[in-house]
Protein backbone atom coordinates (compact mmCIF):
# COMPACT_ATOMS: atom_id res chain seq x y z
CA UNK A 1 -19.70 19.75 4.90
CA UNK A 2 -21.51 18.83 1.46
CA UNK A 3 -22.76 15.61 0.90
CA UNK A 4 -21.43 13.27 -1.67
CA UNK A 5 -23.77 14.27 -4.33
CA UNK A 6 -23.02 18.30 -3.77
CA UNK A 7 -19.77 17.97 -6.46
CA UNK A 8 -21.24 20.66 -8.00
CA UNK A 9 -19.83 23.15 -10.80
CA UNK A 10 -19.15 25.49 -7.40
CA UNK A 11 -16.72 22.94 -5.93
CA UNK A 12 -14.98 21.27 -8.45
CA UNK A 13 -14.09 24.75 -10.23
CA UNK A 14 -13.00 26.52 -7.01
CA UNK A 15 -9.05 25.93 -5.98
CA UNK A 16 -10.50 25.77 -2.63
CA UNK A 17 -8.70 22.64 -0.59
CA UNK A 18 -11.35 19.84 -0.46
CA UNK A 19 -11.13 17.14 2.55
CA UNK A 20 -12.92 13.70 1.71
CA UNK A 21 -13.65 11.38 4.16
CA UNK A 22 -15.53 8.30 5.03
CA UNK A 23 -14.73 4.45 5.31
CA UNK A 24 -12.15 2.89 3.07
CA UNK A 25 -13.51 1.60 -0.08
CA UNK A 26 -16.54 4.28 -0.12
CA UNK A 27 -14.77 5.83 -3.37
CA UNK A 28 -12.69 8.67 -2.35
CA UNK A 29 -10.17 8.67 -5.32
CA UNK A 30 -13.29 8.61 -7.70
CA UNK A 31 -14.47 11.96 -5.91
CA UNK A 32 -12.10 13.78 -6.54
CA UNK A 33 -10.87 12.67 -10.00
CA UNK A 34 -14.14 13.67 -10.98
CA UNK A 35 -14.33 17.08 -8.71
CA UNK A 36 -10.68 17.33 -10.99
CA UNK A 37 -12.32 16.61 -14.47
CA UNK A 38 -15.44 18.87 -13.75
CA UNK A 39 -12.77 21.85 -12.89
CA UNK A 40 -10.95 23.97 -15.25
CA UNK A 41 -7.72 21.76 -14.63
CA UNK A 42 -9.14 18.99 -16.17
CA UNK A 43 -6.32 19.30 -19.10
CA UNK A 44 -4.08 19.21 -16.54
CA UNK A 45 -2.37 16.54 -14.61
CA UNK A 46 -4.45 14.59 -11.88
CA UNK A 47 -2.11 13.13 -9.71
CA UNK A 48 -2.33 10.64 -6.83
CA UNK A 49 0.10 9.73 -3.83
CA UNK A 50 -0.55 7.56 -0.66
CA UNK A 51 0.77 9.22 2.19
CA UNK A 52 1.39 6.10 4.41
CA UNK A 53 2.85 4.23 1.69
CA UNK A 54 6.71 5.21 1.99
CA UNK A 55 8.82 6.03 4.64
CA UNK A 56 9.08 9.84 5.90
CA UNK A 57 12.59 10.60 3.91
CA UNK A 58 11.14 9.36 0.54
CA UNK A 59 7.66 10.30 0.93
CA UNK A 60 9.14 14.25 1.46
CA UNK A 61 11.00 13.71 -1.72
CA UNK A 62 7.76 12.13 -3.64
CA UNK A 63 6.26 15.33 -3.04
CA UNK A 64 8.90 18.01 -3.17
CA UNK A 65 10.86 16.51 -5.07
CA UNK A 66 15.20 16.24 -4.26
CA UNK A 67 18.36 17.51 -6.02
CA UNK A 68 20.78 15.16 -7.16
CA UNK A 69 23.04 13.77 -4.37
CA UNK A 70 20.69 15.09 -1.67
CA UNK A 71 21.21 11.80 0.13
CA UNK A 72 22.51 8.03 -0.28
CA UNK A 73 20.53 6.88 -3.75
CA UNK A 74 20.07 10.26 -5.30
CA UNK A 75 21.81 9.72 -8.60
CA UNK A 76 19.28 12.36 -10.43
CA UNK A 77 17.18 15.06 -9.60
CA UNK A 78 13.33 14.54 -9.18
CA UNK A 79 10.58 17.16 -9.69
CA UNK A 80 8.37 15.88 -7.31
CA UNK A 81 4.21 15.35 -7.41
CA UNK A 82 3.79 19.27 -6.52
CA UNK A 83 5.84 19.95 -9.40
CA UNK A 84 4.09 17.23 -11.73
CA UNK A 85 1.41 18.31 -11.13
CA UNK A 86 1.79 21.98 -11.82
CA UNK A 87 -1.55 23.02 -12.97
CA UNK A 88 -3.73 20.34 -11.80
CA UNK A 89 -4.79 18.87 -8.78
CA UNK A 90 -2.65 16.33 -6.38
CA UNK A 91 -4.69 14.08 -4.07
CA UNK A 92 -3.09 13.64 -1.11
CA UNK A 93 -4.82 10.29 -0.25
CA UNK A 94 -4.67 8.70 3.44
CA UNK A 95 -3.44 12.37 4.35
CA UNK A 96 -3.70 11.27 8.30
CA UNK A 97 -0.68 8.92 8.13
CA UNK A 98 1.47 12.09 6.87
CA UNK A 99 4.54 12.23 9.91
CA UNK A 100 4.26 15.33 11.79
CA UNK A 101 7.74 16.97 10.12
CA UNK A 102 5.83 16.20 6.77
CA UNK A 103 3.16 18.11 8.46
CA UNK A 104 4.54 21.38 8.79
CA UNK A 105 6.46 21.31 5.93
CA UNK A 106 2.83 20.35 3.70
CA UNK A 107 1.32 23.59 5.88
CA UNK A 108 4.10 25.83 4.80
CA UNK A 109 3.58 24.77 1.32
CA UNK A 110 0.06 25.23 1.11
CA UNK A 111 0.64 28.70 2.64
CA UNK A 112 3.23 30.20 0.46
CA UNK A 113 2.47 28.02 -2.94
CA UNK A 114 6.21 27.26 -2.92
CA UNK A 115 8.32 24.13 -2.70
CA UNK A 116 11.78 23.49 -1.59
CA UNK A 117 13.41 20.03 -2.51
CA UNK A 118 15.66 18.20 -0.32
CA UNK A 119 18.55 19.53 -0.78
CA UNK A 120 17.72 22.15 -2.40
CA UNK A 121 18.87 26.09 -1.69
CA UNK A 122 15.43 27.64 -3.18
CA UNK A 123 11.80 27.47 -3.13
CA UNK A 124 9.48 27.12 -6.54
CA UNK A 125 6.64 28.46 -7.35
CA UNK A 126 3.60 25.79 -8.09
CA UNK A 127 -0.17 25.99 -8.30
CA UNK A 128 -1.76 22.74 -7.40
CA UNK A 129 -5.46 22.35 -6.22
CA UNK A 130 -5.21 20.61 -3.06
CA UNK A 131 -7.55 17.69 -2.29
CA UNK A 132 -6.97 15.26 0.97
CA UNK A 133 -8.50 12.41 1.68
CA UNK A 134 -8.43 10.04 4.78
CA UNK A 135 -10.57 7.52 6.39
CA UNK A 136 -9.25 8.06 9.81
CA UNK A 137 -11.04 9.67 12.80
CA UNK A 138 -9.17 12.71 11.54
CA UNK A 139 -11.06 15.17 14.35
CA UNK A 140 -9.78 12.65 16.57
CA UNK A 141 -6.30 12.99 15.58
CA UNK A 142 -5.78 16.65 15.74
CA UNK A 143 -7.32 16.47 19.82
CA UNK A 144 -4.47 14.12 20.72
CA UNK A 145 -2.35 16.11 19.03
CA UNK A 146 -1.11 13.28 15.93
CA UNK A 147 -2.67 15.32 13.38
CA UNK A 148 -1.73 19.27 13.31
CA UNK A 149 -4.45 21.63 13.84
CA UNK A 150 -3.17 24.25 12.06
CA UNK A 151 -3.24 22.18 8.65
CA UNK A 152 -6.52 20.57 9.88
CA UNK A 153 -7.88 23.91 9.09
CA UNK A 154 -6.33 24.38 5.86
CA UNK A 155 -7.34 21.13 4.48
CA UNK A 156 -10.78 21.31 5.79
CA UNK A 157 -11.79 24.46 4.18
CA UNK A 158 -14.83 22.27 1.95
CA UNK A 159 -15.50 18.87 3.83
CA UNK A 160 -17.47 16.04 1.53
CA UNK A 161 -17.98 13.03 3.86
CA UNK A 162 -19.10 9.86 2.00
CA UNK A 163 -21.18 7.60 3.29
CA UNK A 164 -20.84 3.42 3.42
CA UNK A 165 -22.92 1.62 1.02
CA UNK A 166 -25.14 0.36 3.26
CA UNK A 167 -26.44 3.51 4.49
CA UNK A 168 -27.15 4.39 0.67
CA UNK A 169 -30.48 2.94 0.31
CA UNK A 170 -31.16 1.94 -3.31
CA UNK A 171 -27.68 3.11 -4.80
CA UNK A 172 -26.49 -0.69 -3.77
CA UNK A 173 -28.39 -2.25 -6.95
CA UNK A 174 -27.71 0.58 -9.66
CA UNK A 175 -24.06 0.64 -8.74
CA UNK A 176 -24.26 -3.27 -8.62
CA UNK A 177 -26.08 -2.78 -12.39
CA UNK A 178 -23.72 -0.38 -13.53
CA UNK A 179 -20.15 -2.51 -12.69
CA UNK A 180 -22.06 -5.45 -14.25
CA UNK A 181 -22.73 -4.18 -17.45
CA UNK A 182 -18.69 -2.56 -17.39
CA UNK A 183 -17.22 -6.00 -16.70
CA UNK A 184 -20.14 -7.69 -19.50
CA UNK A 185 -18.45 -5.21 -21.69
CA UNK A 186 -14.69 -5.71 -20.62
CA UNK A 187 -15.19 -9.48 -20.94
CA UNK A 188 -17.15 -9.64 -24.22
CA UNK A 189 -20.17 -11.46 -22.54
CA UNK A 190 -23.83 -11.07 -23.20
CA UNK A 191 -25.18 -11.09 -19.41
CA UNK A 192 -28.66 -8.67 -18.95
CA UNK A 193 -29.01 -8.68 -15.36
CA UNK A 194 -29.39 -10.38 -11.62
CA UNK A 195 -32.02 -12.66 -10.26
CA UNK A 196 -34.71 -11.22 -7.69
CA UNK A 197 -32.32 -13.60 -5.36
CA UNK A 198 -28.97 -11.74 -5.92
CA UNK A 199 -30.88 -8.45 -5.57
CA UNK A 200 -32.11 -9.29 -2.19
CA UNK A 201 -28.89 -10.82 -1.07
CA UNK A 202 -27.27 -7.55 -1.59
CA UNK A 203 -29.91 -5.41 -0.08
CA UNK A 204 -29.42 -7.57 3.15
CA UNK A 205 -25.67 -7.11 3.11
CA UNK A 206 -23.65 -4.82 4.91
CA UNK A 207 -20.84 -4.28 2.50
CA UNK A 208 -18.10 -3.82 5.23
CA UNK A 209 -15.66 -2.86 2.23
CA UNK A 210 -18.10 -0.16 0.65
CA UNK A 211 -18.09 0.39 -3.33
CA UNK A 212 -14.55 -1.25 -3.71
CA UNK A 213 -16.06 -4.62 -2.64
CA UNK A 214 -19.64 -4.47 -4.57
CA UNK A 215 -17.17 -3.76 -7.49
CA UNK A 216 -14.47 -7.03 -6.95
CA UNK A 217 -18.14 -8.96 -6.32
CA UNK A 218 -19.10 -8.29 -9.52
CA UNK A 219 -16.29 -8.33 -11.35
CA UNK A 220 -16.38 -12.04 -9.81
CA UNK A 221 -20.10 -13.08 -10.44
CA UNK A 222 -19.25 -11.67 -13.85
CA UNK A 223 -16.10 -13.68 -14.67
CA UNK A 224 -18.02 -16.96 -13.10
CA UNK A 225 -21.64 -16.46 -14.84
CA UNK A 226 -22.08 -19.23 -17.18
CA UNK A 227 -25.24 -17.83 -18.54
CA UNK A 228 -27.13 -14.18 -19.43
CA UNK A 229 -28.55 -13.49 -15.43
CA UNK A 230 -25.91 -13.06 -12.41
CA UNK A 231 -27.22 -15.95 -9.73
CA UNK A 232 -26.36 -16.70 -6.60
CA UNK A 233 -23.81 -19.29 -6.94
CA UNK A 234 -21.87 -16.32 -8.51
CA UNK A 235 -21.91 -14.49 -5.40
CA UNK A 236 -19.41 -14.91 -2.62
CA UNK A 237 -20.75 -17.89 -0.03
CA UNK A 238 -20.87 -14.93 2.66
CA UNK A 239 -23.18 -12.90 0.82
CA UNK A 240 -25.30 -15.60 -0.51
CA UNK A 241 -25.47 -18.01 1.44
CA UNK A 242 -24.96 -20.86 -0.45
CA UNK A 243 -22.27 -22.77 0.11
CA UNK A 244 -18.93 -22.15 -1.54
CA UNK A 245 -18.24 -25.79 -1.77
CA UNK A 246 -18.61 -27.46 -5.35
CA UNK A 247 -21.38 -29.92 -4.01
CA UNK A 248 -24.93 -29.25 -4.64
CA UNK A 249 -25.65 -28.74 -0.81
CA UNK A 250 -26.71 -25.60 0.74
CA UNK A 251 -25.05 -23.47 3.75
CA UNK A 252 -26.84 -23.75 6.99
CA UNK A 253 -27.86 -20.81 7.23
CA UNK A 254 -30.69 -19.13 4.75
CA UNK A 255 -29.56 -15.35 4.11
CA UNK A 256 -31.68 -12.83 5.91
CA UNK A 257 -33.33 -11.57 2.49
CA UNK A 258 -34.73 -15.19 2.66
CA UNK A 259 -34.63 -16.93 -1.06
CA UNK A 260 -36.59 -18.39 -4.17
CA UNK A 261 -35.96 -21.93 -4.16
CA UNK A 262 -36.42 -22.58 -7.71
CA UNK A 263 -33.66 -20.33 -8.35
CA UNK A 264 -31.66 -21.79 -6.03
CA UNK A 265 -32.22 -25.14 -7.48
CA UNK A 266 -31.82 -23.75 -10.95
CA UNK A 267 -28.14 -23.00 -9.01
CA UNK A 268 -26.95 -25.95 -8.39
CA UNK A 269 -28.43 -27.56 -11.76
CA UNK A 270 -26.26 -25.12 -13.48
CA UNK A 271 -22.93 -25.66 -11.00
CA UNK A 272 -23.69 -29.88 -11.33
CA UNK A 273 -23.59 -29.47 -15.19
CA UNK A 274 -20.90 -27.45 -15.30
CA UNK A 275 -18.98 -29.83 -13.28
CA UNK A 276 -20.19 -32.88 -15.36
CA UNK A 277 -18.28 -30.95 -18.70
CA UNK A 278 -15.52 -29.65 -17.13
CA UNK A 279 -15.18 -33.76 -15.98
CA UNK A 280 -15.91 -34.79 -19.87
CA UNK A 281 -13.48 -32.44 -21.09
CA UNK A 282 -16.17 -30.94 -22.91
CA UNK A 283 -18.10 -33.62 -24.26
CA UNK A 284 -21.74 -33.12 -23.79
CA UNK A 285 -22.74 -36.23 -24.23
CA UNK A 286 -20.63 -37.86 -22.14
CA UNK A 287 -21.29 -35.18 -19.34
């Protein structure tokens, strides 16, 4: 399979099924938006649909679409995501939770570039590009038989597995950089980087919730950074090991990065002041 920085012109333009997977939160939906904007569907729609988000009667009519009065509820007829996105490319994310009816059904679809609604007496013609994505065991799934092999084979046809973000080296800080400066922007505030301190707290962290989580962190330390550098105290207790609580003591347990203490002083300076106004309503003086 390629690696996550393969997505070249080769991939994204061929209407070749893609499979991504890796951990949940490693970035998936990003992938292949961008494998979709590089291609020459990008004018196109790029649609997305969970597959274990709905039950199995409404998640076949999400994607095939139903006639009106196909069942209890269907008051007008619905196109469908295959349909939708006639053209472009459908991600068919968390594809191992798909029911094995929906299984066959997807599989027959894929083979004949047709769908039938429910309901419906004929099939339509569409031309999607395919791309799956799951962050099961999905190898795993097809030997006890939960997963069909035969549409195993036609997803898998190009596999890009993505790796967690703590097997991704240096990537941690310039991603860490990068959502920053988007949520500095976002939030109209003038903040030019992270202490050595917050650097090394990250490096020693092991980001169980992948890119998703580095980007809620910073989109946190961001929101709570009461001057231009990100600092500990803006970091989640778990990751920085200072304590969460609002008193100027420190956790137990120094993070395994180690830290500066003047910063970490220069922390709880900053968190006492802030404090003191928010006390004074404001009022320096008094504070």
């Amino acid at each position: 399979g390629a690696g996550a920085g393969d997505l070249g012109h080769q991939i994204a333009s061929a209407r070749t099924t893609v499979l991504l997977t890796g951990e949940s939160g490693t970035g998936k939906e990003r992938v292949a938006r961008l494998l979709h904007l590089r291609s020459d569907r990008r004018a196109a729609p790029f649609l997305v649909v969970n597959c274990g988000a709905l039950p199995e009667a409404l998640m076949e009519s999400e994607l095939f679409g139903h006639e009106r009065g196909s069942f209890t509820g269907a008051t007008g007829a619905r196109a469908g995501l295959f349909r939708d996105a006639d053209g472009g490319t459908l991600l068919l994310d968390e594809v191992g939770e798909l029911p094995t009816a929906l299984q066959v059904k997807l599989l027959r679809v894929l083979q004949e570039k047709r769908v039938r609604p429910v309901g419906g007496s004929s099939e339509i013609p569409v031309d999607v590009r395919l791309i799956a994505a799951t962050n099961r065991d999905i190898e795993a799934d097809v030997k006890s038989g939960r997963f069909r092999q035969d549409l195993y084979y036609r997803l898998n046809v190009i596999r890009v597995q993505l790796p967690p973000l703590r097997e991704r080296g240096g990537d941690v800080a310039k991603l860490a950089d990068r959502f920053l400066q988007q949520f500095a922007a976002e939030m109209g505030k003038e903040i030019r980087g992270m202490s050595p301190d917050v650097l090394r707290a990250l490096d020693a962290y092991s980001f169980p919730g992948n890119v998703r989580e580095l980007e809620n962190m910073m989109e946190r330390a961001v929101a709570l950074a009461g001057g231009p550098t990100i600092g500990l105290g803006d970091l989640p207790a778990d990751v920085s090991g200072v304590s969460a609580l609002p008193s100027p003591l420190l956790g137990s347990a120094i993070p395994p990065a180690g830290l500066v203490l003047d910063d970490v002083l220069g922390e709880i300076e900053r968190r006492l002041l802030l404090e003191a106004l928010d006390r004074s309503g404001g009022v320096r003086k008094a504070a």
